[in-house]
Structure formats: C-alpha cells, structure tokens
N, C-alpha and C. Protein backbone atom coordinates (compact mmCIF):
# COMPACT_ATOMS: atom_id res chain seq x y z
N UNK A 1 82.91 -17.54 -96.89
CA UNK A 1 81.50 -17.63 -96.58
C UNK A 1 81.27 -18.54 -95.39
N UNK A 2 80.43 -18.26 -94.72
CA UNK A 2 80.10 -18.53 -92.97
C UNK A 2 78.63 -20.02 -93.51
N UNK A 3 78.95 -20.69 -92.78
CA UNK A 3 77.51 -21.53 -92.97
C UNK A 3 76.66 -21.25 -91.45
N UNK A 4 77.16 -20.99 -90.88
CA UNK A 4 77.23 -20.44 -89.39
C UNK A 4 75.30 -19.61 -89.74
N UNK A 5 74.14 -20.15 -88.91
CA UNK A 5 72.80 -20.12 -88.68
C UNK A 5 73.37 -18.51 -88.35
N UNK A 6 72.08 -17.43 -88.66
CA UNK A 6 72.29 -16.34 -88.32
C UNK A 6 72.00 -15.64 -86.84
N UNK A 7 72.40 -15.04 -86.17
CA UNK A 7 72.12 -14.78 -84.94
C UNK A 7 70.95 -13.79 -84.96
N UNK A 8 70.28 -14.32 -83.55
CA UNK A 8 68.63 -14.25 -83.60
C UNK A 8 68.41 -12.70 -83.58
N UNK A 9 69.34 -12.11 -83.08
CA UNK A 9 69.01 -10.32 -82.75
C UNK A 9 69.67 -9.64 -84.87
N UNK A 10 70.19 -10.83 -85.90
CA UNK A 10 70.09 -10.00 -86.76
C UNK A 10 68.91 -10.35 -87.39
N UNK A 11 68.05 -11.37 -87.50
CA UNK A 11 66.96 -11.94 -87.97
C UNK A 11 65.98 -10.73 -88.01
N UNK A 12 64.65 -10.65 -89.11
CA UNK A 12 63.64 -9.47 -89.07
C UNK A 12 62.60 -10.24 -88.49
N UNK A 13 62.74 -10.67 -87.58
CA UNK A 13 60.74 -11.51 -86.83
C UNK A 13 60.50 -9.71 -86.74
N UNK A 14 59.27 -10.28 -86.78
CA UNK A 14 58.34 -8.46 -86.77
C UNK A 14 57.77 -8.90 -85.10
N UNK A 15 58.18 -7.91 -84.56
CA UNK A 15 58.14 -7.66 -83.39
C UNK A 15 56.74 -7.59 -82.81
N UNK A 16 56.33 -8.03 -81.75
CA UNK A 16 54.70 -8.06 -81.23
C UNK A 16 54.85 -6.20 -81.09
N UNK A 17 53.64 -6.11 -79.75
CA UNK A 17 53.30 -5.52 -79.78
C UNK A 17 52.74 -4.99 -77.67
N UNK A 18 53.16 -4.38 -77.17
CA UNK A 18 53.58 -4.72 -75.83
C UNK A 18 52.31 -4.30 -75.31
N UNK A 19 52.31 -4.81 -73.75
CA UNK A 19 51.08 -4.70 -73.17
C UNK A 19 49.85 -3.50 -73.59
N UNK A 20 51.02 -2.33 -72.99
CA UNK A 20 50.27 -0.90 -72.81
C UNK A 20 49.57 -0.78 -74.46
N UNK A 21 50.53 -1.22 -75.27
CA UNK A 21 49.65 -0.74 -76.77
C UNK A 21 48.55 -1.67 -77.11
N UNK A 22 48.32 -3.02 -76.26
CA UNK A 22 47.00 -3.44 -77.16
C UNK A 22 46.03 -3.09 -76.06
N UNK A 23 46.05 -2.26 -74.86
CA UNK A 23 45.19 -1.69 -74.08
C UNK A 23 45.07 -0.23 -74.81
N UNK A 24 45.90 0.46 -75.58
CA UNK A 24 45.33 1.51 -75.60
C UNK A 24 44.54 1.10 -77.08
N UNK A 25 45.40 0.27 -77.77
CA UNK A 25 44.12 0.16 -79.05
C UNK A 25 42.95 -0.22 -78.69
N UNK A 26 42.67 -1.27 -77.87
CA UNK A 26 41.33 -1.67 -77.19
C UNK A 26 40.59 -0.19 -76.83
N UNK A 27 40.88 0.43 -76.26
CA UNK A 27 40.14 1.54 -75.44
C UNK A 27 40.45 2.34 -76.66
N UNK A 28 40.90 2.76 -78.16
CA UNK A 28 40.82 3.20 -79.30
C UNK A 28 39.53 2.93 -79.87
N UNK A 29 39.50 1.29 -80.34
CA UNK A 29 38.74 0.90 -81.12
C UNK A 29 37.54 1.00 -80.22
N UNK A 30 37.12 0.71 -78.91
CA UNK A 30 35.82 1.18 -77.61
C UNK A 30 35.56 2.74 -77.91
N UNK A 31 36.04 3.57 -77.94
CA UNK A 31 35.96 4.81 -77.87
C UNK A 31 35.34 5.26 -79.15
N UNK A 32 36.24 4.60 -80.42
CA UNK A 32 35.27 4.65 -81.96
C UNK A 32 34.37 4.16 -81.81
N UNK A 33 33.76 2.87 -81.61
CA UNK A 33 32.98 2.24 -81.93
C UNK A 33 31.40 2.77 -80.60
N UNK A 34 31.85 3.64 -79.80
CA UNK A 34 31.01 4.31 -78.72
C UNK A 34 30.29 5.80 -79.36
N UNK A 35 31.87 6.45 -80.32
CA UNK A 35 30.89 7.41 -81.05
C UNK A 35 30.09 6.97 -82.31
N UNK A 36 30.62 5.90 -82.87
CA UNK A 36 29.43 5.69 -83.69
C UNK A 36 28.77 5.18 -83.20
N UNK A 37 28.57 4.51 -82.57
CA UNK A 37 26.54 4.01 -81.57
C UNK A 37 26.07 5.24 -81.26
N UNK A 38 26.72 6.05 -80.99
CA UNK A 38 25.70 7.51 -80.67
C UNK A 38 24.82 8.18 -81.88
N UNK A 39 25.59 8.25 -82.98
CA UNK A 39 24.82 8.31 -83.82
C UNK A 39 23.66 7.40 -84.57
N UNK A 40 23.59 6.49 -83.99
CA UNK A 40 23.12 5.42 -84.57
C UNK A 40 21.34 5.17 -84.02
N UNK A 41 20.18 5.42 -84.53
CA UNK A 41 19.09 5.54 -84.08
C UNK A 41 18.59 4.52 -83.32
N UNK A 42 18.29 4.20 -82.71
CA UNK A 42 17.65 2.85 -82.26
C UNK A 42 18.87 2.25 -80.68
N UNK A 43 20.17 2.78 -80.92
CA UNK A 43 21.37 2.27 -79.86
C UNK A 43 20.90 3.94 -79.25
N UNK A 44 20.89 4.81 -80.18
CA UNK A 44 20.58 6.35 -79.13
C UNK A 44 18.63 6.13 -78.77
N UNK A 45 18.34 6.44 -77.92
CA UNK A 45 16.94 6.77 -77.99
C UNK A 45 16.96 8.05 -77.82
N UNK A 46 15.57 8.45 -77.57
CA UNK A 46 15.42 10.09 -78.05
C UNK A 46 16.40 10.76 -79.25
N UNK A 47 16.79 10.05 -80.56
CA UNK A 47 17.12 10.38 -81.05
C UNK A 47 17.20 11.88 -82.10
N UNK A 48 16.12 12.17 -82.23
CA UNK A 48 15.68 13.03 -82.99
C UNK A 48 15.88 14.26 -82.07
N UNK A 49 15.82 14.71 -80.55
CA UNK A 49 16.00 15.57 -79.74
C UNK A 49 17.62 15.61 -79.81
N UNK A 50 18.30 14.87 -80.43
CA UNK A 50 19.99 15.22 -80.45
C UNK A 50 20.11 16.70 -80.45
N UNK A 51 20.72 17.64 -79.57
CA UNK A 51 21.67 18.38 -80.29
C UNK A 51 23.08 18.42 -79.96
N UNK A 52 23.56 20.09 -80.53
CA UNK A 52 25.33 19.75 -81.33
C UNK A 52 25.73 19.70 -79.88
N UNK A 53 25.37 20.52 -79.13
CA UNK A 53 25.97 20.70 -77.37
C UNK A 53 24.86 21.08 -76.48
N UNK A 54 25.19 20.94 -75.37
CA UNK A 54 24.52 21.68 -73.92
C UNK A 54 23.64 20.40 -73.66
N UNK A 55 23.05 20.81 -72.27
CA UNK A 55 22.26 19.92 -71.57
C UNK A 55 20.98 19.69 -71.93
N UNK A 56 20.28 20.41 -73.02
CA UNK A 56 18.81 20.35 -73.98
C UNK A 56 19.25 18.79 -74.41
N UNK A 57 19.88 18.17 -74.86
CA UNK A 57 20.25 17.49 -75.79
C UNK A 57 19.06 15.93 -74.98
N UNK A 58 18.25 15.84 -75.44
CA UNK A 58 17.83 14.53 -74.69
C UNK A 58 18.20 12.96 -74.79
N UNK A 59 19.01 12.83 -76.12
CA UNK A 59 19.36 11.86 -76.90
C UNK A 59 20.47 10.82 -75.51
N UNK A 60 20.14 9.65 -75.28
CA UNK A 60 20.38 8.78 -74.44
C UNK A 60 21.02 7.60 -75.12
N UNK A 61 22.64 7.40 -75.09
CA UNK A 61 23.03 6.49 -75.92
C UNK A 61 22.35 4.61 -74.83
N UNK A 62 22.39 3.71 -75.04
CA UNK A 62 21.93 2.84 -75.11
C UNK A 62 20.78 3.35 -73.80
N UNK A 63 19.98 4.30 -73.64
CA UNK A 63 18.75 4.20 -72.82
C UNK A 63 19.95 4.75 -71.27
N UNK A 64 21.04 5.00 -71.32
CA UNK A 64 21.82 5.25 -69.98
C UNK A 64 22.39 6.67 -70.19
N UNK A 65 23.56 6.97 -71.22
CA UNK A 65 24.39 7.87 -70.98
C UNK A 65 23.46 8.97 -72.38
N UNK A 66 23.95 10.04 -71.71
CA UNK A 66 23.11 11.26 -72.27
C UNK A 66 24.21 11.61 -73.42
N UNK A 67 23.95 11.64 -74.42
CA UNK A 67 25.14 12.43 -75.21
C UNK A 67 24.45 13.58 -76.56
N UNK A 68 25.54 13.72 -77.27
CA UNK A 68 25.31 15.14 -77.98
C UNK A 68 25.96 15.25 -79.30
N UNK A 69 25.62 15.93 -80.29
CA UNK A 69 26.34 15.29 -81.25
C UNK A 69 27.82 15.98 -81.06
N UNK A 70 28.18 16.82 -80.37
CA UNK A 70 29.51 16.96 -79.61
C UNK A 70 29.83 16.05 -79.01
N UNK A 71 29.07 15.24 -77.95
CA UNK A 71 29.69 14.30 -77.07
C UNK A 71 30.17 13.20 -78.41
N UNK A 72 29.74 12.52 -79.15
CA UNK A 72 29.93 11.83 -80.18
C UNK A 72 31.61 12.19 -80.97
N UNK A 73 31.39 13.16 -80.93
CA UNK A 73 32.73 13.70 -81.78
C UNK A 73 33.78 13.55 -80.83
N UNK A 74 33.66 13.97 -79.96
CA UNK A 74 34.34 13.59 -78.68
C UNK A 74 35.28 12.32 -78.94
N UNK A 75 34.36 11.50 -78.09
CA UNK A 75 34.37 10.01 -78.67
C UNK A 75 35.20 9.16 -79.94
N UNK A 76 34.87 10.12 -80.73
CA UNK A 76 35.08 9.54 -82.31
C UNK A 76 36.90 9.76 -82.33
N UNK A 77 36.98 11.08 -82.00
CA UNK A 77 38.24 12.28 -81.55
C UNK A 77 39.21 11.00 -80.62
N UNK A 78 38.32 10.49 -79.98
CA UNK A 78 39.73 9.83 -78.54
C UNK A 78 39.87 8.63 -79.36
N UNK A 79 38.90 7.96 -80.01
CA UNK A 79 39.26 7.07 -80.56
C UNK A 79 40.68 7.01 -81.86
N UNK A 80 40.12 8.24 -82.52
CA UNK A 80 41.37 8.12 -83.44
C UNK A 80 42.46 8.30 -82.72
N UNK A 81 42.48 9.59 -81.64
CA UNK A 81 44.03 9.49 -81.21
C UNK A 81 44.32 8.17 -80.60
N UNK A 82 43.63 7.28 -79.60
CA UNK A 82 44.26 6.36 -79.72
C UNK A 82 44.68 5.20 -80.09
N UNK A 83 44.14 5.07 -81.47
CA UNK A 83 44.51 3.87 -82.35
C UNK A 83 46.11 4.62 -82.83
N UNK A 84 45.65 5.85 -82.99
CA UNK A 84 47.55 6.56 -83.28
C UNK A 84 48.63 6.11 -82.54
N UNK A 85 47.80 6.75 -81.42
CA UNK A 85 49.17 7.09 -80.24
C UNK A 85 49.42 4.96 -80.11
N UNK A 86 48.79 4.51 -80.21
CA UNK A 86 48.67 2.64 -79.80
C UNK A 86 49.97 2.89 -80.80
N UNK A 87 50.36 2.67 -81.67
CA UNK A 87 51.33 2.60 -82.64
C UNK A 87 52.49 2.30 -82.39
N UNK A 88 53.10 2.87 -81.03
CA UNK A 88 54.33 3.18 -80.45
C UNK A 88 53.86 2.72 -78.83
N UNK A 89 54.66 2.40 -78.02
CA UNK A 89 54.67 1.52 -76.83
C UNK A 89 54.47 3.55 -75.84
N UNK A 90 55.09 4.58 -76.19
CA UNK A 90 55.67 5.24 -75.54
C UNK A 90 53.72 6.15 -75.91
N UNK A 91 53.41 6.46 -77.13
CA UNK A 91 52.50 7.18 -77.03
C UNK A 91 51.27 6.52 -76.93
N UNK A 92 50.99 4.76 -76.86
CA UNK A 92 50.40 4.00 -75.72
C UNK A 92 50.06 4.48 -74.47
N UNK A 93 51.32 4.75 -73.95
CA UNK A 93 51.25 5.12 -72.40
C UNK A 93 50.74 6.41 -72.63
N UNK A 94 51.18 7.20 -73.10
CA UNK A 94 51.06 8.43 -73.28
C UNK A 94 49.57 9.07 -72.77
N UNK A 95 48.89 8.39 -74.20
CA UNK A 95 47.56 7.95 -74.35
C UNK A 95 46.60 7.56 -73.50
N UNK A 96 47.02 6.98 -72.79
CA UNK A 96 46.31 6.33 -71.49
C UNK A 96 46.54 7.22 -70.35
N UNK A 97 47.78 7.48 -70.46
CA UNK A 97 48.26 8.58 -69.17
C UNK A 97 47.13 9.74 -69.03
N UNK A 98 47.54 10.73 -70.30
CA UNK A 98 46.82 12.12 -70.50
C UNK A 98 45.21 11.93 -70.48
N UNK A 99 44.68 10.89 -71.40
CA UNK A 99 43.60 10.92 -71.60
C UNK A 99 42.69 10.43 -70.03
N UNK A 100 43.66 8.78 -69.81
CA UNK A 100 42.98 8.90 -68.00
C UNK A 100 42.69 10.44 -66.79
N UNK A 101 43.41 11.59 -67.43
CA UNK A 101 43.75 12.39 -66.42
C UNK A 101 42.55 13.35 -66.93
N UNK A 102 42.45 13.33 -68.32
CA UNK A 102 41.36 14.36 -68.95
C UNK A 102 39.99 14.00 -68.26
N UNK A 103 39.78 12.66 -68.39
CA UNK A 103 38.74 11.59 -67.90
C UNK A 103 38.75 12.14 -66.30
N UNK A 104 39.74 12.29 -65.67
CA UNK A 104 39.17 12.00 -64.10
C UNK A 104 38.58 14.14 -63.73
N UNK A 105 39.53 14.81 -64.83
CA UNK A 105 39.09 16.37 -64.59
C UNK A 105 37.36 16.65 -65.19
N UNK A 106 37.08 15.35 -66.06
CA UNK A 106 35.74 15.60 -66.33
C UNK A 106 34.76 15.03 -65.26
N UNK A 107 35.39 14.46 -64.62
CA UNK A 107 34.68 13.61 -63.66
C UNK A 107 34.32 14.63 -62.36
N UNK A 108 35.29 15.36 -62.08
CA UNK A 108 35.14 16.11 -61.04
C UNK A 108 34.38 17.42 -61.70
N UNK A 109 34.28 17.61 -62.92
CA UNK A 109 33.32 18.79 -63.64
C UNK A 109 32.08 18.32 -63.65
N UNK A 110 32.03 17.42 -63.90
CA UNK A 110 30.57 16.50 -64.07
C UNK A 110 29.92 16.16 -62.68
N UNK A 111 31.06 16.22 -61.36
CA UNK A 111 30.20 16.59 -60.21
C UNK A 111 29.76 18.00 -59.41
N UNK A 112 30.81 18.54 -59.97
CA UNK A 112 30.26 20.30 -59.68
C UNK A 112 29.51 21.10 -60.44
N UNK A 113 29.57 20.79 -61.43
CA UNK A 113 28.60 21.78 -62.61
C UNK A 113 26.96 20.92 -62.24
N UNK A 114 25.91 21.51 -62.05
CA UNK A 114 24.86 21.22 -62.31
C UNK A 114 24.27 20.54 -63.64
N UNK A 115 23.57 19.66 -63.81
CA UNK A 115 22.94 18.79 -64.85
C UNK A 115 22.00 19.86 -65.50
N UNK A 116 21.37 20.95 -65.09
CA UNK A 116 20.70 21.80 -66.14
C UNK A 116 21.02 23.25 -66.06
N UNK A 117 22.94 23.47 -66.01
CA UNK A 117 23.36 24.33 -65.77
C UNK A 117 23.48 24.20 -67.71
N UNK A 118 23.66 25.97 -67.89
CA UNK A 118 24.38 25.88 -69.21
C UNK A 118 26.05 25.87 -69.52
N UNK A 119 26.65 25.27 -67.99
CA UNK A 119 28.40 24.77 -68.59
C UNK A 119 28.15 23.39 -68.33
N UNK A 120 27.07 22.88 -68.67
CA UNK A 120 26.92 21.70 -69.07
C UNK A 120 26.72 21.53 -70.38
N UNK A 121 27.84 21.65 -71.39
CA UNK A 121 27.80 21.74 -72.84
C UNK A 121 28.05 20.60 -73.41
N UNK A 122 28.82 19.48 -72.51
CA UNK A 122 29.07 18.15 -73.45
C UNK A 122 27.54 17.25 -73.71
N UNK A 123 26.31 16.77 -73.33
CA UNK A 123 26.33 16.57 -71.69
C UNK A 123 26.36 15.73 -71.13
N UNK A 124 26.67 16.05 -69.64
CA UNK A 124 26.96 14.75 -68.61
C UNK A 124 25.44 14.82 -67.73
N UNK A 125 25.51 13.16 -67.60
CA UNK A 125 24.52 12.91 -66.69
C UNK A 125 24.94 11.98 -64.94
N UNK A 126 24.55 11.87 -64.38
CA UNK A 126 25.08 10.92 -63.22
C UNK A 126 25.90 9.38 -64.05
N UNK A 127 25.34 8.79 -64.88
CA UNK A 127 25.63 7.80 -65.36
C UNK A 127 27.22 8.21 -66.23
N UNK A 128 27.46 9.39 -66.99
CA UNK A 128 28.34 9.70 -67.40
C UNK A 128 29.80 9.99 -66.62
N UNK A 129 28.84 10.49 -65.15
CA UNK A 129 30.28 10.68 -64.60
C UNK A 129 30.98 9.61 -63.46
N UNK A 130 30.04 8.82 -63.58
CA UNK A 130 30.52 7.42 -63.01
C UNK A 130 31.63 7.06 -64.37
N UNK A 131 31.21 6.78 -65.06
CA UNK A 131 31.14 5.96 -66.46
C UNK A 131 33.06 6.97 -66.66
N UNK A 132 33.13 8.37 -66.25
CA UNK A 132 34.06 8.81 -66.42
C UNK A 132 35.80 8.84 -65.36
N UNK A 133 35.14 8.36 -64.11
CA UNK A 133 35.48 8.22 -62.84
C UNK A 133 36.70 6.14 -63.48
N UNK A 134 35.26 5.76 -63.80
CA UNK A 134 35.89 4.09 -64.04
C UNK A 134 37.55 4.80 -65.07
N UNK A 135 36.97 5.00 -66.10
CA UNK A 135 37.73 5.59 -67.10
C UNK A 135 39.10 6.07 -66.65
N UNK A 136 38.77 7.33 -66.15
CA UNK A 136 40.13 7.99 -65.29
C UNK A 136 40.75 6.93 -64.59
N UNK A 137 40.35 6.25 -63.55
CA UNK A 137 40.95 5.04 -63.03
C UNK A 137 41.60 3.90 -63.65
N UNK A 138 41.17 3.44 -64.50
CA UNK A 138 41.41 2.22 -65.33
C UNK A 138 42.43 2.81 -66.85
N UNK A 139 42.56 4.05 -67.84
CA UNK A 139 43.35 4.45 -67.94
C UNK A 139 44.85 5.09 -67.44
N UNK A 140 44.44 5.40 -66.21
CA UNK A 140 45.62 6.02 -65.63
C UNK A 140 46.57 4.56 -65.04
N UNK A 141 46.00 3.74 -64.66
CA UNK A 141 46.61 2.75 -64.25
C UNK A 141 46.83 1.77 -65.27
N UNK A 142 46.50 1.63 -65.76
CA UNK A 142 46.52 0.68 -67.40
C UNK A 142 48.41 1.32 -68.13
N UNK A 143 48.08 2.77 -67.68
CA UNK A 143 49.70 3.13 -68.26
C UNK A 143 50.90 2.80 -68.16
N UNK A 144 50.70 2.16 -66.71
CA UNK A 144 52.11 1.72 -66.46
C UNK A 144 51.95 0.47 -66.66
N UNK A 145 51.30 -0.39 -67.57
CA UNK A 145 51.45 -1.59 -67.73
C UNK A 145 53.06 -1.47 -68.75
N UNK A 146 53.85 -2.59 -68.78
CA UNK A 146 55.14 -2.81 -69.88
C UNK A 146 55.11 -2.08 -71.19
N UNK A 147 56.37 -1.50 -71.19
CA UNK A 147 56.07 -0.60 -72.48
C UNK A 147 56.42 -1.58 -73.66
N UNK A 148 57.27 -2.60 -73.00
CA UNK A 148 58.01 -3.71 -74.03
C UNK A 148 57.10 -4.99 -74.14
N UNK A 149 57.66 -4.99 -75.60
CA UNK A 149 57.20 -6.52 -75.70
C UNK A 149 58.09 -7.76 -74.60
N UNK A 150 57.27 -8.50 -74.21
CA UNK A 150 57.51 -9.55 -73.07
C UNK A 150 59.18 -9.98 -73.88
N UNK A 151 58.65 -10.61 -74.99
CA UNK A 151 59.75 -11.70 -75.88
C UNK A 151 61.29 -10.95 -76.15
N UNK A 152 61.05 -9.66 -76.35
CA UNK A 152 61.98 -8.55 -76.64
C UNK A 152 62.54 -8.10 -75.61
N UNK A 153 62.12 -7.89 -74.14
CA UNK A 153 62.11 -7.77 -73.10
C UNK A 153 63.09 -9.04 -72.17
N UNK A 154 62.26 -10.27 -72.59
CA UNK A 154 63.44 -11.28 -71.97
C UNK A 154 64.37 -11.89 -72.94
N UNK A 155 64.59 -11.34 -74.16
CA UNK A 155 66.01 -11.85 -75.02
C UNK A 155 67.65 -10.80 -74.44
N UNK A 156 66.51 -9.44 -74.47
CA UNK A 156 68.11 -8.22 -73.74
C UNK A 156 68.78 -9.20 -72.58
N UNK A 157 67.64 -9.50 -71.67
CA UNK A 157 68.58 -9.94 -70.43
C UNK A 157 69.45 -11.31 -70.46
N UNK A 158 69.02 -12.13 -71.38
CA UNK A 158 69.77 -13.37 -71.77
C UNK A 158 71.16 -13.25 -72.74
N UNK A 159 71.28 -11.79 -73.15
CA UNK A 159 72.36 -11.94 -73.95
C UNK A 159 73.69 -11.37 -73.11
C-alpha cells in the first residue's frame, strides 16, 4: 500500500464549465425568459390583438418588438435548445454557431419581405430586425470563444 497523495488528473473535482457554454446558457435562459414575457400581459401591450402568426398580430413585447404567439414559441423553442446544446462545450458552439446564422438569414428576410406583406408570418418589425442583426453578430462570434475549461486547459500543458 502507497501512502503516496493521489495524482491530480486521477482525483473526481467536477469539472467547470468553459467559456462558450455559459454564453450559450446565458443566451438559453434570455431566449426563455423573452418567450415568456411575450406572453405575459402588461410586458406585451396590445395584448389581446395577439395572434398565432402573420403581420395582423399587433401585440408589442415591451412597447418595441412586435411578436406573435408563434414568435413566442419561437423563442421558447431556442431557448430550450440552448440550455441543451449548453451541456457540452461542442453543442455550445454549435448552438451559437447555427442559431447566430439562422438569426443573421432572418435578418436579411426581415429586410426584404415587406412589414404588411403576408410572408411576414413571424412578425418582424424594424426593431426586430435590428434586434436580429445584433444577435447574428454576437452569436456567431461568441462561438469561437474556448471550448475548454481554462483550469483543464492549462493542467494538459503542464503535464
């Protein structure tokens, strides 16, 4: 029998949790907590004019962005995937990658489609497709933040 302290790579420390994944949980838990304010009377105005899709929908989440009770689901939808995909460092990125890219193709839909066209089914307003533009930008670049934890990251190179 060894009295010999155990070496640190067999030890169970529970491992953090690396850049890219507490940005995509952040922008998880933002994304939930954005579709439920939509539903929420008083954070939506024109509430009662909600509908499920299209540009009728008058319902204005905090008095700015126009949404729908589709746009909501939406929302609710990105949020769960990315509290998922946050889970893992790889579908973190993932997450941020695809979804920044979904974000910047709505952005450029949201400037060509007309505001009282009917392929305006989510709907977008000027404020939305700014609001989608930041998004695309700040996800897509957020992805290549470290897939590793820092601590985990500088023990490989010391050994």
């Amino acid at each position: 029998m060894s009295d010999a302290a155990p070496h640190p790579r067999d030890t169970a420390a529970p491992r953090g949790r690396s850049a890219v994944q507490i940005v995509a949980l952040i922008y998880g838990v933002v994304f939930l907590l954005v579709g439920i304010m939509g539903f929420i009377p008083g954070l939506t105005s024109n509430f009662e004019s909600m509908s499920f899709a299209g540009h009728h929908s008058e319902a204005m989440l905090m008095g700015i962005f126009q949404v729908s009770v589709l746009h909501n689901i939406v929302h609710l939808l990105y949020g769960i995937v990315g509290l998922v995909l946050a889970r893992s460092a790889a579908g973190a990125r993932h997450f941020l990658l695809w979804g920044g890219i979904i974000y910047a193709v709505l952005w450029i839909y949201g400037l060509i489609v007309s505001p009282e066209s009917t392929a305006n089914f989510v709907p977008l307003n000027t404020a939305d497709n700014w609001l989608h533009f930041v998004l695309a930008i700040t996800m897509v670049g957020l992805s290549f933040l470290p897939r590793r934890d820092a601590r985990t990251a500088s023990y490989g190179k010391n050994r």
